[in-house]
C-alpha atoms as a PDB file:
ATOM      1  CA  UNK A   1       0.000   0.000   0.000  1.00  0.00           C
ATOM      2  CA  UNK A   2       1.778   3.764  -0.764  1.00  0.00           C
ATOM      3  CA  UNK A   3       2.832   5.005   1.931  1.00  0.00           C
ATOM      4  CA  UNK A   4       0.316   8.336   2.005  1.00  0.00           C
ATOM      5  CA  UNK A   5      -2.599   5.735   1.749  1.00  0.00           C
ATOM      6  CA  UNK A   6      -1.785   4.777   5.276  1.00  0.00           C
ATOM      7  CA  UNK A   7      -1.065   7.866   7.015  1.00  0.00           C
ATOM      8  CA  UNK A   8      -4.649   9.668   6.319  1.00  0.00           C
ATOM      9  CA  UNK A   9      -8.106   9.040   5.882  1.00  0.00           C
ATOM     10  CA  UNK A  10     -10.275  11.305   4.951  1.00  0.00           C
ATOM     11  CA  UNK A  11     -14.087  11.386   6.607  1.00  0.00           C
ATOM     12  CA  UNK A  12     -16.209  14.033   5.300  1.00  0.00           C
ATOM     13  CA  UNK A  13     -18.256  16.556   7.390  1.00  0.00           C
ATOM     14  CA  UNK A  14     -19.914  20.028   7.631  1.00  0.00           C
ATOM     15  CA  UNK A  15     -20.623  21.348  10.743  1.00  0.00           C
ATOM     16  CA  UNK A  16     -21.894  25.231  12.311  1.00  0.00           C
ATOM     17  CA  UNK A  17     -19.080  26.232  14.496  1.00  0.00           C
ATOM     18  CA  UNK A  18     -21.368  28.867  16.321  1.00  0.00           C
ATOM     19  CA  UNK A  19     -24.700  31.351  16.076  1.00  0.00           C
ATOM     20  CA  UNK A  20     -24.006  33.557  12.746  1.00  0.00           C
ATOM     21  CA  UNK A  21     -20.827  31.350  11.346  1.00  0.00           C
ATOM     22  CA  UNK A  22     -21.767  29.062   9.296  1.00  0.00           C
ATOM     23  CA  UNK A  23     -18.885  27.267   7.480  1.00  0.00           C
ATOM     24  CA  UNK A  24     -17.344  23.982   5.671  1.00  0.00           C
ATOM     25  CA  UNK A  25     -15.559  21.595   7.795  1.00  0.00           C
ATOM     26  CA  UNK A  26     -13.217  18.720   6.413  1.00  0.00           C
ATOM     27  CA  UNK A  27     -12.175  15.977   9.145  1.00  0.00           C
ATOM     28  CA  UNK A  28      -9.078  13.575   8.910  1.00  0.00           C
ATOM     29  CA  UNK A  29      -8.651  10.793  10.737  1.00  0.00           C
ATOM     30  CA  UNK A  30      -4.834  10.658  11.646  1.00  0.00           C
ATOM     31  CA  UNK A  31      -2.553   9.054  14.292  1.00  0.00           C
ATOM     32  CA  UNK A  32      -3.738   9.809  17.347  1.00  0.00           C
ATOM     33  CA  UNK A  33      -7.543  11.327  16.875  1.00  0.00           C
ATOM     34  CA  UNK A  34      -9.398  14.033  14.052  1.00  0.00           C
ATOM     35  CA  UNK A  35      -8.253  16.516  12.993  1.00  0.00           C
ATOM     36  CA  UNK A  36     -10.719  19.202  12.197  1.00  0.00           C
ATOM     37  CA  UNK A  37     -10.107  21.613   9.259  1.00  0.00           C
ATOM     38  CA  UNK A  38     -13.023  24.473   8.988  1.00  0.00           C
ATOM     39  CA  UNK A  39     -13.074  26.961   6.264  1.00  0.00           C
ATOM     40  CA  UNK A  40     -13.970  30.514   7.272  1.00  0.00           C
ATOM     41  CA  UNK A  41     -13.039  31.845   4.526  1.00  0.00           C
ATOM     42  CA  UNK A  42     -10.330  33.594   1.723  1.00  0.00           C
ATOM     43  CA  UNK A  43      -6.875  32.519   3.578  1.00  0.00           C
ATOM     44  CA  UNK A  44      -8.465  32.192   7.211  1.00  0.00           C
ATOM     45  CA  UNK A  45      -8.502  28.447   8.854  1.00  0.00           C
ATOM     46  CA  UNK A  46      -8.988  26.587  11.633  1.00  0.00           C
ATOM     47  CA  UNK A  47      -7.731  23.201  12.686  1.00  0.00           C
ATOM     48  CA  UNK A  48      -8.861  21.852  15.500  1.00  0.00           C
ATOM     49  CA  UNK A  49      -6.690  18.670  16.827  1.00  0.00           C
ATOM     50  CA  UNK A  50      -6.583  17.642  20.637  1.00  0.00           C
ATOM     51  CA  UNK A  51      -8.684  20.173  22.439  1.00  0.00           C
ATOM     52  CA  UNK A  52      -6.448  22.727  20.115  1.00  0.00           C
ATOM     53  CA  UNK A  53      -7.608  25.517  18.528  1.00  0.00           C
ATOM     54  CA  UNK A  54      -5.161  26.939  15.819  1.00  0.00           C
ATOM     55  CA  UNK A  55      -6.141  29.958  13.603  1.00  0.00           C
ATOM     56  CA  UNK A  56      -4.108  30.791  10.781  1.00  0.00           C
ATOM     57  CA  UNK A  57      -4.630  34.697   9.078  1.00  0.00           C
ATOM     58  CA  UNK A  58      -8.092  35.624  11.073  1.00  0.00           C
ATOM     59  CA  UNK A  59      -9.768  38.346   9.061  1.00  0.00           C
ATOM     60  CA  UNK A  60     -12.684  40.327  10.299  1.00  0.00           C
ATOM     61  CA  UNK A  61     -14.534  40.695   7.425  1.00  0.00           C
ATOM     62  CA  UNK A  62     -14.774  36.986   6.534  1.00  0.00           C
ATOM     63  CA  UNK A  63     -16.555  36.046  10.047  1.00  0.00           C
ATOM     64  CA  UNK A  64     -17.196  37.238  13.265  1.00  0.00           C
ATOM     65  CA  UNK A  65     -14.413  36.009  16.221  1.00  0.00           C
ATOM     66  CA  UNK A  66     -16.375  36.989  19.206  1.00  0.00           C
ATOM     67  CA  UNK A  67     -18.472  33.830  18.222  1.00  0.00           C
ATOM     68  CA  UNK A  68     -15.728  31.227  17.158  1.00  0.00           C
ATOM     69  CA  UNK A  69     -14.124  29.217  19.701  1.00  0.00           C
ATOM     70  CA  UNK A  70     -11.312  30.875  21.833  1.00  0.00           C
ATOM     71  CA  UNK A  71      -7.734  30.226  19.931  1.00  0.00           C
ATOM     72  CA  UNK A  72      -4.597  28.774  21.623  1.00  0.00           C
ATOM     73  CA  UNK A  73      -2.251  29.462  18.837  1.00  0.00           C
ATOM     74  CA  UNK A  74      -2.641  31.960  16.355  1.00  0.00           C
ATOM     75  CA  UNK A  75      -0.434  32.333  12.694  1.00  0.00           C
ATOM     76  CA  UNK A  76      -0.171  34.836  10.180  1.00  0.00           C
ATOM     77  CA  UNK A  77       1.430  34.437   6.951  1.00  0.00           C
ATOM     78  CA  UNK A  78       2.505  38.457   6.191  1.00  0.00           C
ATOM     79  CA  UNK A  79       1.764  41.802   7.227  1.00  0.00           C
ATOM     80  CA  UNK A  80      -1.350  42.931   4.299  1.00  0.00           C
ATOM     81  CA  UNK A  81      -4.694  43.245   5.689  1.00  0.00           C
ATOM     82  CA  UNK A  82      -6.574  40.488   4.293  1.00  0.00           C
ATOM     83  CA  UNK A  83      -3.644  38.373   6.327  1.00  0.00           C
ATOM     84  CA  UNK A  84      -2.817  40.701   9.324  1.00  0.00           C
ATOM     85  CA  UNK A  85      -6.154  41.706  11.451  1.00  0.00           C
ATOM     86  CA  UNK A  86      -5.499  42.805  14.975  1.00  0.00           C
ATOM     87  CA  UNK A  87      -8.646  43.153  15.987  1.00  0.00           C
ATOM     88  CA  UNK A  88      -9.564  39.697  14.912  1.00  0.00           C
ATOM     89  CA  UNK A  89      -6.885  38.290  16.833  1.00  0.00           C
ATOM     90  CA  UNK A  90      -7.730  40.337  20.240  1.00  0.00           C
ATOM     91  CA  UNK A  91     -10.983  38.928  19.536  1.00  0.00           C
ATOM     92  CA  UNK A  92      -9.599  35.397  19.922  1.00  0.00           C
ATOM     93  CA  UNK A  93      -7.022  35.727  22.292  1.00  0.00           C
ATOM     94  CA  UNK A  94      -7.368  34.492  25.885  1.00  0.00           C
ATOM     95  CA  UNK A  95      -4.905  34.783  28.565  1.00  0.00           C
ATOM     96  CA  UNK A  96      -2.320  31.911  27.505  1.00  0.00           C
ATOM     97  CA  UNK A  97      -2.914  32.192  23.556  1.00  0.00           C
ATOM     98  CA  UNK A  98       0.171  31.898  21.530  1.00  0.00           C
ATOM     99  CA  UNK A  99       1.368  34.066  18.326  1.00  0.00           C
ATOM    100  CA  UNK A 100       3.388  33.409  15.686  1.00  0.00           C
ATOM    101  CA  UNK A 101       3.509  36.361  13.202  1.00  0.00           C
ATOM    102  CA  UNK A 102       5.990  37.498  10.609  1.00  0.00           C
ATOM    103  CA  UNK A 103       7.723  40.788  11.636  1.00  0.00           C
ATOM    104  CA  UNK A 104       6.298  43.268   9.456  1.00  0.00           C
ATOM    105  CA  UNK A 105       2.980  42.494  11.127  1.00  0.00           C
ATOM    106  CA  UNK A 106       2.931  45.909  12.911  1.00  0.00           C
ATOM    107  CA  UNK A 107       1.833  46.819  15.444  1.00  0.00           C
ATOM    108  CA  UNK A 108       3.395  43.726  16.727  1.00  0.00           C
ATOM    109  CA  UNK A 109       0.761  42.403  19.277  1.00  0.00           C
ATOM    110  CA  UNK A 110       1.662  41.939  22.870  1.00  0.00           C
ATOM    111  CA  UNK A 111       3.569  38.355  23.619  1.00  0.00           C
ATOM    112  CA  UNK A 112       3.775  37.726  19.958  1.00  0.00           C
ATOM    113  CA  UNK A 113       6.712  35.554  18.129  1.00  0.00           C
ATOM    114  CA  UNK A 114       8.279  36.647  14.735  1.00  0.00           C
ATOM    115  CA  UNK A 115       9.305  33.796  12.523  1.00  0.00           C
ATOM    116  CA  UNK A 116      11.391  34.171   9.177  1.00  0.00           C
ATOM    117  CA  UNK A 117      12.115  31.536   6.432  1.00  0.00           C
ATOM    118  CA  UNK A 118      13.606  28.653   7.909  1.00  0.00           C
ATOM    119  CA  UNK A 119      12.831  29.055  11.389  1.00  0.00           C
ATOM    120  CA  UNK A 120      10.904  26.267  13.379  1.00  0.00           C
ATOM    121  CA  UNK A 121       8.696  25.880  16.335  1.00  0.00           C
ATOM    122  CA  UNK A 122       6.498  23.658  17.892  1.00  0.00           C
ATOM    123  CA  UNK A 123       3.305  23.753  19.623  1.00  0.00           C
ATOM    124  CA  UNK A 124       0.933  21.288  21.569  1.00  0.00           C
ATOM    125  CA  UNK A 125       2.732  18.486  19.446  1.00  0.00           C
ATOM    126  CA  UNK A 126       2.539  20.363  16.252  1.00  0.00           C
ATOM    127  CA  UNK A 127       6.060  20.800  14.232  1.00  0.00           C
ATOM    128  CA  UNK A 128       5.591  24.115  13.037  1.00  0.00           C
ATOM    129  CA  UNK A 129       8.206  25.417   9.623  1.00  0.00           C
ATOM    130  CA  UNK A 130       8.155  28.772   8.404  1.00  0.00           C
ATOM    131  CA  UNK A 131       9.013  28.226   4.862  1.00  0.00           C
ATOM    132  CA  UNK A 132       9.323  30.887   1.723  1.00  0.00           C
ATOM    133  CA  UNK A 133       6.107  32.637   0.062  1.00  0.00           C
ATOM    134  CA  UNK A 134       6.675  35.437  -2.788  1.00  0.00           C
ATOM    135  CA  UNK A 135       6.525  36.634  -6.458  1.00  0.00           C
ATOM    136  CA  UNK A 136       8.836  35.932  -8.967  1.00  0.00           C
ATOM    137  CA  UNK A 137       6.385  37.149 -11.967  1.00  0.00           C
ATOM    138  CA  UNK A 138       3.891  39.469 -10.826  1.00  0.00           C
ATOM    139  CA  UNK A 139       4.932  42.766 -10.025  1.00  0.00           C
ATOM    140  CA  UNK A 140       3.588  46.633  -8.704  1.00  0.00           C
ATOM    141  CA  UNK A 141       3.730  49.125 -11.631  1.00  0.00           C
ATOM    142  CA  UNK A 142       6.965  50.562  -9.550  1.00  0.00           C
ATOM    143  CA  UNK A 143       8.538  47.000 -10.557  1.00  0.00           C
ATOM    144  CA  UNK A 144       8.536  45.579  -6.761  1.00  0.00           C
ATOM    145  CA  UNK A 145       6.864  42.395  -6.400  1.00  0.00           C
ATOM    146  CA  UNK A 146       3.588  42.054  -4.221  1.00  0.00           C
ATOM    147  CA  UNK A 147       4.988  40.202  -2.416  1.00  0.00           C
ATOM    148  CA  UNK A 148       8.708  40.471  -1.748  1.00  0.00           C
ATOM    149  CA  UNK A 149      10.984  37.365  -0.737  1.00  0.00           C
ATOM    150  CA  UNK A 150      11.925  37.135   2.676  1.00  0.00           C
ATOM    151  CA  UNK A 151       8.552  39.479   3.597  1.00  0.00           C
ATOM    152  CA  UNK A 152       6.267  36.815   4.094  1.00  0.00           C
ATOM    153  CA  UNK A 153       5.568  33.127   4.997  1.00  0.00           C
ATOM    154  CA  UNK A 154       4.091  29.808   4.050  1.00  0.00           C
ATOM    155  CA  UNK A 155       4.055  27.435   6.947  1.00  0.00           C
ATOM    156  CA  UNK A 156       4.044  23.472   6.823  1.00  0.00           C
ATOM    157  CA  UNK A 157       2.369  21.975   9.953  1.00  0.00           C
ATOM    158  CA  UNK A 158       3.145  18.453  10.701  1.00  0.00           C
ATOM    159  CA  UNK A 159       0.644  16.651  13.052  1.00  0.00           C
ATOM    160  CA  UNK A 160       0.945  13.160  13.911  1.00  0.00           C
ATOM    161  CA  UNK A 161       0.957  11.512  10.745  1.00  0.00           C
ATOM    162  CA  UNK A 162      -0.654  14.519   8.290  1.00  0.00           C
ATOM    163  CA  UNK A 163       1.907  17.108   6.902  1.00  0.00           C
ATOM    164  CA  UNK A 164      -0.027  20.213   5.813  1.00  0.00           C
ATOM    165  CA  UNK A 165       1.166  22.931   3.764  1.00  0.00           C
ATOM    166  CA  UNK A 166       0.007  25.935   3.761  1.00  0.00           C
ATOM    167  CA  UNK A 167       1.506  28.383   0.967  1.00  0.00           C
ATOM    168  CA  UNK A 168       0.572  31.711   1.795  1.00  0.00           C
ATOM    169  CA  UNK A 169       0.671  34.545  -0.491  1.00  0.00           C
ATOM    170  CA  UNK A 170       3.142  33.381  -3.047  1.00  0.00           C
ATOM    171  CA  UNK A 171       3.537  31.904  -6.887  1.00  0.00           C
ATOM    172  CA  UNK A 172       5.578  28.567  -8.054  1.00  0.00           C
ATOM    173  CA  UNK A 173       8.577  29.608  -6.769  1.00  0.00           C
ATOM    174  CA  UNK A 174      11.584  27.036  -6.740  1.00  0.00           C
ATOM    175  CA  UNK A 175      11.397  26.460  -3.068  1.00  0.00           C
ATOM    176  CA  UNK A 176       8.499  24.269  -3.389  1.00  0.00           C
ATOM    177  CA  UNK A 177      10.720  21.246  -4.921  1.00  0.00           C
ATOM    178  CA  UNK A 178      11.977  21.270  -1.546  1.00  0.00           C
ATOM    179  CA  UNK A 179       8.606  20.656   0.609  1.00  0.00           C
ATOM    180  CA  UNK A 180       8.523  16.342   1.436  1.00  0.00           C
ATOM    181  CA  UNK A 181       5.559  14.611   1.987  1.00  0.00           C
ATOM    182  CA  UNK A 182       3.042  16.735   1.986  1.00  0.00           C
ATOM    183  CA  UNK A 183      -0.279  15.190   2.441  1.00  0.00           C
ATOM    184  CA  UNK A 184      -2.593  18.374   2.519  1.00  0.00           C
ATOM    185  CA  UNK A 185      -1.565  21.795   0.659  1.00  0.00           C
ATOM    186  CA  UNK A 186      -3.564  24.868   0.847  1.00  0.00           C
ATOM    187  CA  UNK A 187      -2.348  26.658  -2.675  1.00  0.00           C
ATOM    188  CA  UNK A 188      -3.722  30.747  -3.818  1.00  0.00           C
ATOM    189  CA  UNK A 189      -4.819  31.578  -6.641  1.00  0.00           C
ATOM    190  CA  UNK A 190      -5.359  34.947  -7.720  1.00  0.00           C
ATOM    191  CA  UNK A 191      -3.376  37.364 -10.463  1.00  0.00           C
ATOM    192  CA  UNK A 192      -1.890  39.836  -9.943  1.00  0.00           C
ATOM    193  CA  UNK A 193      -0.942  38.588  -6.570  1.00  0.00           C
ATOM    194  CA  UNK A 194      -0.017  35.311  -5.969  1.00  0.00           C
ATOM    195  CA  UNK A 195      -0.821  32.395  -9.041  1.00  0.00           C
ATOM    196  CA  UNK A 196      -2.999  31.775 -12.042  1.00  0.00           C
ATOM    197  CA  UNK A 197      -4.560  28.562 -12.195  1.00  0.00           C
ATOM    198  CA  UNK A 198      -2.063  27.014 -14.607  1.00  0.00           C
ATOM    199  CA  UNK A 199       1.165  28.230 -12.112  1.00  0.00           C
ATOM    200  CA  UNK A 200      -1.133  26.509  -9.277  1.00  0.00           C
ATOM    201  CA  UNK A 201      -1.500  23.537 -10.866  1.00  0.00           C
ATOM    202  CA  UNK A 202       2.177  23.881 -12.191  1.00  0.00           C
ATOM    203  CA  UNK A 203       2.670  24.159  -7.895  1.00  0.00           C
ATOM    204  CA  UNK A 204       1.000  21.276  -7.323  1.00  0.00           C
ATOM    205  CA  UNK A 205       2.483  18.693  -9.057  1.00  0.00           C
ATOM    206  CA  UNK A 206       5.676  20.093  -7.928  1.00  0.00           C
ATOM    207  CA  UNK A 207       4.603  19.703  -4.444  1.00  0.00           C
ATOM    208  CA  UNK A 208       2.706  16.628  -5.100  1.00  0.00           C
ATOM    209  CA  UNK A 209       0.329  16.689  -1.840  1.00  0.00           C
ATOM    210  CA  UNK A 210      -2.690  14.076  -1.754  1.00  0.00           C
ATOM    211  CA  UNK A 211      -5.200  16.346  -1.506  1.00  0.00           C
ATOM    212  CA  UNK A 212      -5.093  20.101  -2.576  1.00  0.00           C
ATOM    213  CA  UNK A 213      -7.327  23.209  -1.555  1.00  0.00           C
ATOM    214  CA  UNK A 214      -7.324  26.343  -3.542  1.00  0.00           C
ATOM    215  CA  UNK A 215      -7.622  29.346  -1.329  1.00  0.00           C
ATOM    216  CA  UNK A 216      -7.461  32.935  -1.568  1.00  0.00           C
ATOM    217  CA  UNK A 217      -8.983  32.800  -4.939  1.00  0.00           C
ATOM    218  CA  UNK A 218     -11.065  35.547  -5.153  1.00  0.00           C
ATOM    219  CA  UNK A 219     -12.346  36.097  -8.437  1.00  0.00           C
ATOM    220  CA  UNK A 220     -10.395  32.902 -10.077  1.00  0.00           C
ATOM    221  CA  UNK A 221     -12.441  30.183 -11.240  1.00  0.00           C
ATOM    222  CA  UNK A 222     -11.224  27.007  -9.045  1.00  0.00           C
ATOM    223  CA  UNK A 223     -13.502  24.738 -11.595  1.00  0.00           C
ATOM    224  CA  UNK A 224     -10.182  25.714 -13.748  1.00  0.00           C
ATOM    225  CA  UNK A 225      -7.361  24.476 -11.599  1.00  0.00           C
ATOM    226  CA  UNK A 226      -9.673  21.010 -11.570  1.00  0.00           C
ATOM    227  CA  UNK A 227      -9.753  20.460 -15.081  1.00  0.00           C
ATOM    228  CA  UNK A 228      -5.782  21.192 -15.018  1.00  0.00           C
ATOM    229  CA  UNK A 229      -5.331  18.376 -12.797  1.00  0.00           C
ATOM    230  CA  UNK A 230      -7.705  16.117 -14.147  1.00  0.00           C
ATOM    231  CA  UNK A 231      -4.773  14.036 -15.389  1.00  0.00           C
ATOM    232  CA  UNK A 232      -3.180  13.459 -11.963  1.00  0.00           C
ATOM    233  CA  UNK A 233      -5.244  11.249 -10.118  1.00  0.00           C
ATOM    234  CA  UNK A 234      -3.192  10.731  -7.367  1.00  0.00           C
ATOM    235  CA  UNK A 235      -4.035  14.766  -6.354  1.00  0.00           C
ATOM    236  CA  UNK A 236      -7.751  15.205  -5.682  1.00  0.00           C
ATOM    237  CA  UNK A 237      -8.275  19.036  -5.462  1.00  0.00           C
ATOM    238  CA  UNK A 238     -11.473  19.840  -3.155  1.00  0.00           C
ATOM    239  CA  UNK A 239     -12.848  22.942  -3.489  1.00  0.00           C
ATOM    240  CA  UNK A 240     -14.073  25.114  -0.348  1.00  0.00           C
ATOM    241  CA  UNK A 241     -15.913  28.132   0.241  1.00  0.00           C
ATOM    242  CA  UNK A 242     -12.627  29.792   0.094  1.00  0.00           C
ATOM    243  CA  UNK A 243     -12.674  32.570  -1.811  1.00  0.00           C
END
């Protein structure tokens, strides 16, 4: 049996999370209970694994924190808006939540934890990587890219048994050849910003992961980055209310 086909299975569910937030949830079965993925919306998450709550980019405008369950550990990707929401995060915050931000994310919020490319952490059992997120192709109309290397994050989270990628704001760049056994990947897709469909699908078979979410894909049709794919089984691309 390949070796992914043993370290995940995949039961489907949908669930309301609380009064006025009604979202997709996805639910994996891994090592050592579920893991709970819910979908607020354009980059925000939630996974929920062992009495954990772990938010990654909170925005405001996609939901309303005072009703979602209190987080423990909070990441953001980079500094823009649609990423970097204080108010969201007070919102969430309790006395003993943890923050792991990049260090543009200004003002930096009380107790909070910068992490660059390459650094690591870990949290509640959760290997946490800061790995690279930027453009290579799409730039301002001053020439700077949107998102400028070194600026911003992707993270991979490995839980027992499920690696999980999350990209961030960033293209195909070369850095991706370099991810390992990645079981879940959370790719963007919107121009000028971060990818088309065809560099996302281009991403994906680079990265290879078993199952692949687009996210942040605002006006980009993810029915698109399906039909890319169709010819790679072995990646089934679900699509969420993610945009």
């Amino acid at each position: 049996m390949p070796k992914k086909a043993v370290r995940m299975i995949f039961l489907a569910a949908a669930l309301t999370l609380a009064a006025g937030n009604d979202f997709e949830t996805d639910v994996f079965k891994i090592a050592s209970g579920d893991l709970r993925i819910t979908f607020i919306g354009h980059a925000s998450l939630l996974f929920q694994y062992a009495g954990k709550a772990i938010y990654v980019d909170p925005d405001g405008r996609r939901a309303d924190f005072a009703l979602m369950p209190k987080a423990d550990l909070v990441i953001v990707t980079h500094q823009h808006g649609d990423h970097f929401d204080p108010q969201a995060i007070a919102a969430l915050r309790h006395e003993s939540t943890r923050l792991f931000l990049t260090d543009l994310c200004r003002p930096l919020p009380a107790g909070a934890r910068t992490l660059k490319n390459g650094d690591r952490a870990e949290f509640a059992g959760v290997a946490i990587e800061a790995v690279p997120a930027y453009n290579l192709v799409h730039l301002r109309p001053d020439g700077t890219p949107y998102h400028p290397r070194g600026q911003g994050n992707g993270y991979v989270l490995t839980f027992p048994g499920l690696r999980v990628y999350l990209a961030g704001d960033t293209e195909n760049i070369p850095e991706m050849a370099e991810l390992q056994d990645i079981d879940v990947a959370f790719l963007p897709m919107n121009v000028p910003y971060t990818m088309t469909p065809e560099m996302t699908a281009k991403a994906a078979r680079t990265i290879r992961p078993r199952v692949l979410y687009p996210y942040h894909f605002s006006e980009s049709d993810p029915q698109r980055l399906v039909e890319l794919l169709r010819d790679e089984p072995a990646i089934e691309v679900r699509v969420r209310r993610m945009r």
